[in-house]
C-alpha atoms as a PDB file:
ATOM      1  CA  UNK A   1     235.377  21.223 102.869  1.00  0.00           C
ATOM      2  CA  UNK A   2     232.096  19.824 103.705  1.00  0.00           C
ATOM      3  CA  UNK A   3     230.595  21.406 100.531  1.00  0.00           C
ATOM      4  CA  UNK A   4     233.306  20.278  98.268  1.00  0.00           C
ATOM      5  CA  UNK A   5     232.521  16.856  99.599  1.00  0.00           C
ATOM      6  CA  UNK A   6     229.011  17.024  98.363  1.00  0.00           C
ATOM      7  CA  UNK A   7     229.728  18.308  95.366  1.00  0.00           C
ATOM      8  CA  UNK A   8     232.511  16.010  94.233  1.00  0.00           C
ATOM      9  CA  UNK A   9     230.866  13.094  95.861  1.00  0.00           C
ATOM     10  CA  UNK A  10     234.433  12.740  98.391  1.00  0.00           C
ATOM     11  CA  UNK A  11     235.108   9.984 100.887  1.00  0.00           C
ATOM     12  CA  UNK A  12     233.105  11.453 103.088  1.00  0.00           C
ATOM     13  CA  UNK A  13     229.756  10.787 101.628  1.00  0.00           C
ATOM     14  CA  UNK A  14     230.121   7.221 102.282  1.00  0.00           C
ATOM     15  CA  UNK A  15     231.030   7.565 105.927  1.00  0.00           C
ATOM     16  CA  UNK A  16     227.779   9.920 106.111  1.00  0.00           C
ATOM     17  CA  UNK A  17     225.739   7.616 104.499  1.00  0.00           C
ATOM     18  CA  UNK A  18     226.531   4.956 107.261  1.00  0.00           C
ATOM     19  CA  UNK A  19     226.043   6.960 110.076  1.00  0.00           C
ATOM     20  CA  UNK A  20     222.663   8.049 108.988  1.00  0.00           C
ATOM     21  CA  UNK A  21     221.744   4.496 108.778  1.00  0.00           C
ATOM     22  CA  UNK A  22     222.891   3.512 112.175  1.00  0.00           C
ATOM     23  CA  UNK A  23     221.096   6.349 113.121  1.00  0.00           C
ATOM     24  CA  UNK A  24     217.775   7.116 111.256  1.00  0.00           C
ATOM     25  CA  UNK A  25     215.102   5.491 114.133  1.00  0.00           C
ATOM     26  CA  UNK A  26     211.896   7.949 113.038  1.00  0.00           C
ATOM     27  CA  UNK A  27     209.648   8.355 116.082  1.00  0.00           C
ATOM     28  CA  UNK A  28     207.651  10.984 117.704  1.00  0.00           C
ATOM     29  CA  UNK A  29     210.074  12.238 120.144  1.00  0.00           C
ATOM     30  CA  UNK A  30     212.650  12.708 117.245  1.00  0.00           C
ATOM     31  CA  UNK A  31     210.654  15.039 114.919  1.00  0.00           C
ATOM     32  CA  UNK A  32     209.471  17.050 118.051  1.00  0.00           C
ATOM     33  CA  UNK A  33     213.248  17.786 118.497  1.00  0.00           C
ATOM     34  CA  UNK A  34     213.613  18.392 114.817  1.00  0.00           C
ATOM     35  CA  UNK A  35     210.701  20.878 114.743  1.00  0.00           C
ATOM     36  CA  UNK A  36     212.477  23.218 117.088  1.00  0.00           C
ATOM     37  CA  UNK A  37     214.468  24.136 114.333  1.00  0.00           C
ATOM     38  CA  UNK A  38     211.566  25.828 112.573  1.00  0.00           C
ATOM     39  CA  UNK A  39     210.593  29.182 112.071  1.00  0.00           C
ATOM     40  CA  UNK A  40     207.912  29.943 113.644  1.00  0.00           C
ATOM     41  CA  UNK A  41     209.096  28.446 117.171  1.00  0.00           C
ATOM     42  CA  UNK A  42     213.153  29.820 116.653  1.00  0.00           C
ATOM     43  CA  UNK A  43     212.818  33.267 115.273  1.00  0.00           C
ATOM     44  CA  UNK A  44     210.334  34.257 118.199  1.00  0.00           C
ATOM     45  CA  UNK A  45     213.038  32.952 120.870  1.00  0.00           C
ATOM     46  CA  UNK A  46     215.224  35.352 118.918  1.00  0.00           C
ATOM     47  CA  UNK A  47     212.892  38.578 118.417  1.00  0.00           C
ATOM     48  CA  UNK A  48     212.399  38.102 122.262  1.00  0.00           C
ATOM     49  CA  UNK A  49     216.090  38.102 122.918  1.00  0.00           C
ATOM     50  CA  UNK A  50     217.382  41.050 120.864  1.00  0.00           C
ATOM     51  CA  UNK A  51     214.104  43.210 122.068  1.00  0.00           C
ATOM     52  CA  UNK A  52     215.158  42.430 125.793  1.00  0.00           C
ATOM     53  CA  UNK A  53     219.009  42.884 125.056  1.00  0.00           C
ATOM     54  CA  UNK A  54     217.919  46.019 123.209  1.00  0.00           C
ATOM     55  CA  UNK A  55     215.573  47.485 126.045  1.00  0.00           C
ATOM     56  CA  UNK A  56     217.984  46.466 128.820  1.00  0.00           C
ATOM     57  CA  UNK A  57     221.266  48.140 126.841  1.00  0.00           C
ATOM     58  CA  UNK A  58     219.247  51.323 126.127  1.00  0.00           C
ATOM     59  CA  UNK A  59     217.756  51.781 129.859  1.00  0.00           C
ATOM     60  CA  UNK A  60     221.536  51.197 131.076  1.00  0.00           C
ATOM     61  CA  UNK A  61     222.951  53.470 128.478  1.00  0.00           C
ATOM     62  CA  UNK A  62     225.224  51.506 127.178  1.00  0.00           C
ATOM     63  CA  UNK A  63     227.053  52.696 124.051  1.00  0.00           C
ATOM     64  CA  UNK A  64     225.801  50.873 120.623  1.00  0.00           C
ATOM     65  CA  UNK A  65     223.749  49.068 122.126  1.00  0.00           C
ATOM     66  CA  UNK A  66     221.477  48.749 119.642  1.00  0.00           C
ATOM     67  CA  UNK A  67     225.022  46.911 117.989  1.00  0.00           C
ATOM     68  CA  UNK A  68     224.580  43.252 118.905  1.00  0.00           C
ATOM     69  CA  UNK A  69     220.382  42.906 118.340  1.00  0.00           C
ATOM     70  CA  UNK A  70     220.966  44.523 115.138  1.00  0.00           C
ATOM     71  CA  UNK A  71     223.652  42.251 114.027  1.00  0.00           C
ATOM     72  CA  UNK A  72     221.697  39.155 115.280  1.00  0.00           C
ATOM     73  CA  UNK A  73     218.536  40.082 113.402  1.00  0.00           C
ATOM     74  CA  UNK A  74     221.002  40.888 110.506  1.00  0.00           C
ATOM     75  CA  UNK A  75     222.387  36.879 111.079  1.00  0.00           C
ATOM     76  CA  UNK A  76     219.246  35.347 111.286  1.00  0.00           C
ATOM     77  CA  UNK A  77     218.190  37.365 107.894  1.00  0.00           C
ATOM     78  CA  UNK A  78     221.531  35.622 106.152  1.00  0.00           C
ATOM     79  CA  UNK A  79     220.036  32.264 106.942  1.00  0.00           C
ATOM     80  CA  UNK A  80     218.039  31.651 104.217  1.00  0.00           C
ATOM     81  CA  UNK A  81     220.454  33.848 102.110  1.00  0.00           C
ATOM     82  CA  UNK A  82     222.759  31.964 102.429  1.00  0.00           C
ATOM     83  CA  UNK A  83     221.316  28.186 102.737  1.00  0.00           C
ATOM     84  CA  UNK A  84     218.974  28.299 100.064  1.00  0.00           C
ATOM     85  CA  UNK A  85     221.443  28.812  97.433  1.00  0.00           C
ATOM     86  CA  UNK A  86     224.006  26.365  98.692  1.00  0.00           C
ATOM     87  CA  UNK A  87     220.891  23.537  98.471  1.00  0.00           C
ATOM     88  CA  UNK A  88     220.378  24.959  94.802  1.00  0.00           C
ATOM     89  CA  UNK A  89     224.176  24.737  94.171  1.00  0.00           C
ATOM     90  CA  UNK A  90     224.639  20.964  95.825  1.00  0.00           C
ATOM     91  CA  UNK A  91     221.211  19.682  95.078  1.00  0.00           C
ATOM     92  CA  UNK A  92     222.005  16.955  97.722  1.00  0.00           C
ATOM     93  CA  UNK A  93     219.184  14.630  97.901  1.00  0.00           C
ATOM     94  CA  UNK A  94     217.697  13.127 100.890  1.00  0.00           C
ATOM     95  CA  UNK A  95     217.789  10.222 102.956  1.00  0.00           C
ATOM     96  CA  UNK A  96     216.054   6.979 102.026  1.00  0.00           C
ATOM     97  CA  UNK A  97     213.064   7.971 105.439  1.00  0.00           C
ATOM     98  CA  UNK A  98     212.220  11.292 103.296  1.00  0.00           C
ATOM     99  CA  UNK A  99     210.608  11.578  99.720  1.00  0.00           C
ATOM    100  CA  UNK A 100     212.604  12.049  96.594  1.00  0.00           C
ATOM    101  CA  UNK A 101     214.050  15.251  96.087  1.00  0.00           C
ATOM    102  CA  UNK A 102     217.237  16.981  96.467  1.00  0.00           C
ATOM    103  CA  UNK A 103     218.206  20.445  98.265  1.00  0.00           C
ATOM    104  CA  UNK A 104     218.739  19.250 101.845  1.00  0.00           C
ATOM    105  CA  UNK A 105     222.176  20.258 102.104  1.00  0.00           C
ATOM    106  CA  UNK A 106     223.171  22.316 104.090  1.00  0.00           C
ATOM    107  CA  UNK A 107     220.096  22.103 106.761  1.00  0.00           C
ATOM    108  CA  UNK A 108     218.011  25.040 107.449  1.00  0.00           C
ATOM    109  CA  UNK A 109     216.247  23.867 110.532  1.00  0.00           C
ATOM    110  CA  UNK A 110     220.185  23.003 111.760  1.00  0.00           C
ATOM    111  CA  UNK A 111     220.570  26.706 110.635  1.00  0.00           C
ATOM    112  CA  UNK A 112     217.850  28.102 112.082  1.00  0.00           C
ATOM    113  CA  UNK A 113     218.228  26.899 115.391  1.00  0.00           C
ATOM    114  CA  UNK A 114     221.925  27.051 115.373  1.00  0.00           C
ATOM    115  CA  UNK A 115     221.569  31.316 114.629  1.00  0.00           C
ATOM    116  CA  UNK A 116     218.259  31.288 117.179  1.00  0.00           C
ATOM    117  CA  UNK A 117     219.600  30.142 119.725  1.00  0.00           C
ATOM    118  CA  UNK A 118     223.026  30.708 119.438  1.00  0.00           C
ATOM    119  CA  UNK A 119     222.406  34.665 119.218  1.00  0.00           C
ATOM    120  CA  UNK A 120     220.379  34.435 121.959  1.00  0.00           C
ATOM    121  CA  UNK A 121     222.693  33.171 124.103  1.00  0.00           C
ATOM    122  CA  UNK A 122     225.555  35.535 123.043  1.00  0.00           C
ATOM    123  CA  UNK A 123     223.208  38.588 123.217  1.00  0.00           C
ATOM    124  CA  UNK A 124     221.927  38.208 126.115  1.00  0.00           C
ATOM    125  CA  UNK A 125     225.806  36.678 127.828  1.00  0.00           C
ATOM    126  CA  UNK A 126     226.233  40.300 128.912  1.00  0.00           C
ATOM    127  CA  UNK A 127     223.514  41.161 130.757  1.00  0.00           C
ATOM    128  CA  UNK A 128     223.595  38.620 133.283  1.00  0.00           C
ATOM    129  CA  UNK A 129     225.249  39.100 136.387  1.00  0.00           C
ATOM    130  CA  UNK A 130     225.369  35.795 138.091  1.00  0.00           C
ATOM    131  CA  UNK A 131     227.897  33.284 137.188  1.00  0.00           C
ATOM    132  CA  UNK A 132     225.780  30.358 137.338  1.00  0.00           C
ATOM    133  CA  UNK A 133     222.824  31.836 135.216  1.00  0.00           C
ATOM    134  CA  UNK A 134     225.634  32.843 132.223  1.00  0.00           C
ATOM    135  CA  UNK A 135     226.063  29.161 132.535  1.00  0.00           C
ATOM    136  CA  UNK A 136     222.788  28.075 132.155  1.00  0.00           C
ATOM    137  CA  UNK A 137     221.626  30.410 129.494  1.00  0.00           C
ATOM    138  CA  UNK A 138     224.738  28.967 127.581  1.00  0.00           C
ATOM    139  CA  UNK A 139     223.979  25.328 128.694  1.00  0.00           C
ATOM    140  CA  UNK A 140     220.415  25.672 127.607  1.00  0.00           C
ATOM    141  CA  UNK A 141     221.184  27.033 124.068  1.00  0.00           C
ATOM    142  CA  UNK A 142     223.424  24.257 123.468  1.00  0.00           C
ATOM    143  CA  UNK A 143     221.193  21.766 124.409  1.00  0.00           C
ATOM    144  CA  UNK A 144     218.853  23.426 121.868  1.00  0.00           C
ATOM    145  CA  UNK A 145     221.104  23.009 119.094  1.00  0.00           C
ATOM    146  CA  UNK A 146     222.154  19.893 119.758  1.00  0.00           C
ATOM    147  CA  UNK A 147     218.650  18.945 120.181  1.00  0.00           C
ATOM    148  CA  UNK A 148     217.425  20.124 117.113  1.00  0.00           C
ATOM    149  CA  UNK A 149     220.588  18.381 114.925  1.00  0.00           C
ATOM    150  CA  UNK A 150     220.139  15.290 116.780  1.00  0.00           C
ATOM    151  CA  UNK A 151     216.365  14.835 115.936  1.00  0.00           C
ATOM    152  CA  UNK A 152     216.788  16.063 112.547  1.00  0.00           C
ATOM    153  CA  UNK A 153     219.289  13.215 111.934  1.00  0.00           C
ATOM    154  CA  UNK A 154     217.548  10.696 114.041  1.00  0.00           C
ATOM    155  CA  UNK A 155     214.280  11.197 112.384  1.00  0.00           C
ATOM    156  CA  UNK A 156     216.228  10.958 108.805  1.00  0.00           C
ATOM    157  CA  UNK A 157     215.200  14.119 107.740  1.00  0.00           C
ATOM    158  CA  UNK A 158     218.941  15.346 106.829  1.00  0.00           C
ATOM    159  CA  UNK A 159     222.650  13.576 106.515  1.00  0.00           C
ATOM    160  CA  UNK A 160     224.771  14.257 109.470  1.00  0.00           C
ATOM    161  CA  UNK A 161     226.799  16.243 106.674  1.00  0.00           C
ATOM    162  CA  UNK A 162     224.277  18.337 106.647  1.00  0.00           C
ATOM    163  CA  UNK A 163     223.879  19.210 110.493  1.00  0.00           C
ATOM    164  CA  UNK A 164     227.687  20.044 110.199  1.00  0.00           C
ATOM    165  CA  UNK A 165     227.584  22.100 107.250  1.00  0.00           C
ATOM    166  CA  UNK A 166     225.218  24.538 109.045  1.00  0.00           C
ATOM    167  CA  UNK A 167     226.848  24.658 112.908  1.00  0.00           C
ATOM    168  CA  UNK A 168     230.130  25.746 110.924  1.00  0.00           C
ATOM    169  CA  UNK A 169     228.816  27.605 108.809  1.00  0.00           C
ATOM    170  CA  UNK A 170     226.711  29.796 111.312  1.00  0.00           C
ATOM    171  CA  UNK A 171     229.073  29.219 114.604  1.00  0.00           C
ATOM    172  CA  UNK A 172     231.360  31.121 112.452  1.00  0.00           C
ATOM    173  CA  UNK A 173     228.490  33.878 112.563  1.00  0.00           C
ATOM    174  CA  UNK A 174     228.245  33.650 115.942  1.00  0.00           C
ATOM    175  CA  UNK A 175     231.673  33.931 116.709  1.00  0.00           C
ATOM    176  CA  UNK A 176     231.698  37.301 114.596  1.00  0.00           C
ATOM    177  CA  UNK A 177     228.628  38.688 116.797  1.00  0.00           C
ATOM    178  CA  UNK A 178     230.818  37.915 119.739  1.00  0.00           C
ATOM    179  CA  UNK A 179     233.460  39.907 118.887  1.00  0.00           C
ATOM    180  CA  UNK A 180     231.137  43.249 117.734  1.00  0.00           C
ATOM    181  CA  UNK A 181     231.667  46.255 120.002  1.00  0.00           C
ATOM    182  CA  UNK A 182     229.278  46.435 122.417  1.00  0.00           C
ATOM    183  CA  UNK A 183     228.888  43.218 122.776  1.00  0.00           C
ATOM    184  CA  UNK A 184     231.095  42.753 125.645  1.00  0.00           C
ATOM    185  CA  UNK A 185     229.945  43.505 129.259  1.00  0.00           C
ATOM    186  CA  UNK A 186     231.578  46.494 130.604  1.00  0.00           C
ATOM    187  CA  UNK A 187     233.772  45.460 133.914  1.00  0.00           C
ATOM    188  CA  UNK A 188     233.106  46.964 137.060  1.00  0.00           C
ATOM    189  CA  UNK A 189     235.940  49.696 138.544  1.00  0.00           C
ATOM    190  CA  UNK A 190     237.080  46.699 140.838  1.00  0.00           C
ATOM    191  CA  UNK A 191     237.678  44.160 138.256  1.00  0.00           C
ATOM    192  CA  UNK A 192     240.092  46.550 136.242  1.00  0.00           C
ATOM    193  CA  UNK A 193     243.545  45.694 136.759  1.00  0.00           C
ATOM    194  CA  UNK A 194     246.461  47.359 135.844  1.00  0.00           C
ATOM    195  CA  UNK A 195     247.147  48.071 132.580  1.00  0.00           C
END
């Protein structure tokens, strides 16, 4: 819907368009939030993840465990697959605090960080015993995200529009790796009820 919007030039452009003025303030602090959506500071999060959800599903023997890193590596390789010829196809331009161009929607930093961090967290959901700690690691990659989206906006590099177009269309990635085999953390014999 969000694409169609773009394309067609829908209702929704306007409302955008005013949002990103009552919200475009470029600072410092903005663009530092906006530059943990790049590559080189996202995909290492990543490559650190899967490798330690790889080791630590190997050592325990876990079947397919090499399952979920693969499929995360195999989402993060869709990003620019995918985004860069949806920018071709809506050749959105920018907001008046960037230079003249088009191709900014949807966002690949929203992307980026939105795959990083959210495979991260879902990879790595499993191994962690601890209640409180699954929280945190799933506190702490939303925060990222959000982070990223709200100095990417904030500093006027994209349309809210944009944001959005990339957490749907990579949560719905996310929710895929969720559901792979081998993602889920196997229960101990006490926690099985009866069937």
């Amino acid at each position: 819907m969000l694409t169609w919007q773009v394309r067609v030039d829908g209702p929704l452009i306007g409302a955008d368009e005013r949002l990103s003025r009552a919200l475009v303030r470029p600072d410092r602090f903005s663009e530092r939030l906006s530059d943990l959506g790049n590559i080189p500071v996202a995909v290492p999060v990543l490559g650190v993840a899967l490798g330690w959800a790889a080791w630590r599903g190997r050592a325990a023997g876990r079947p397919r465990w090499w399952l979920p890193p693969v499929a995360g590596a195999v989402l993060m390789a869709l990003v620019p697959a995918l985004v860069v010829p949806l920018k071709l196809w809506t050749g959105r331009p920018g907001t008046p605090a960037v230079a003249p161009g088009t191709g900014y929607f949807p966002s690949g930093h929203t992307a980026t960080a939105v795959v990083a961090y959210g495979a991260a967290v879902v990879v790595l959901l499993p191994l962690l015993r601890p209640a409180a700690a699954r929280r945190w690691l799933v506190l702490a990659g939303t925060v990222l995200v959000l982070a990223v989206s709200y100095g990417l906006v904030r500093r006027g590099y994209h349309w809210p529009l944009d944001v959005a177009a990339s957490w749907c269309l990579f949560g719905a990635g996310l929710c895929g790796l969720r559901l792979l085999p081998g993602h889920r953390r196997p229960r101990r014999r006490e926690d099985r009820g009866p069937r």
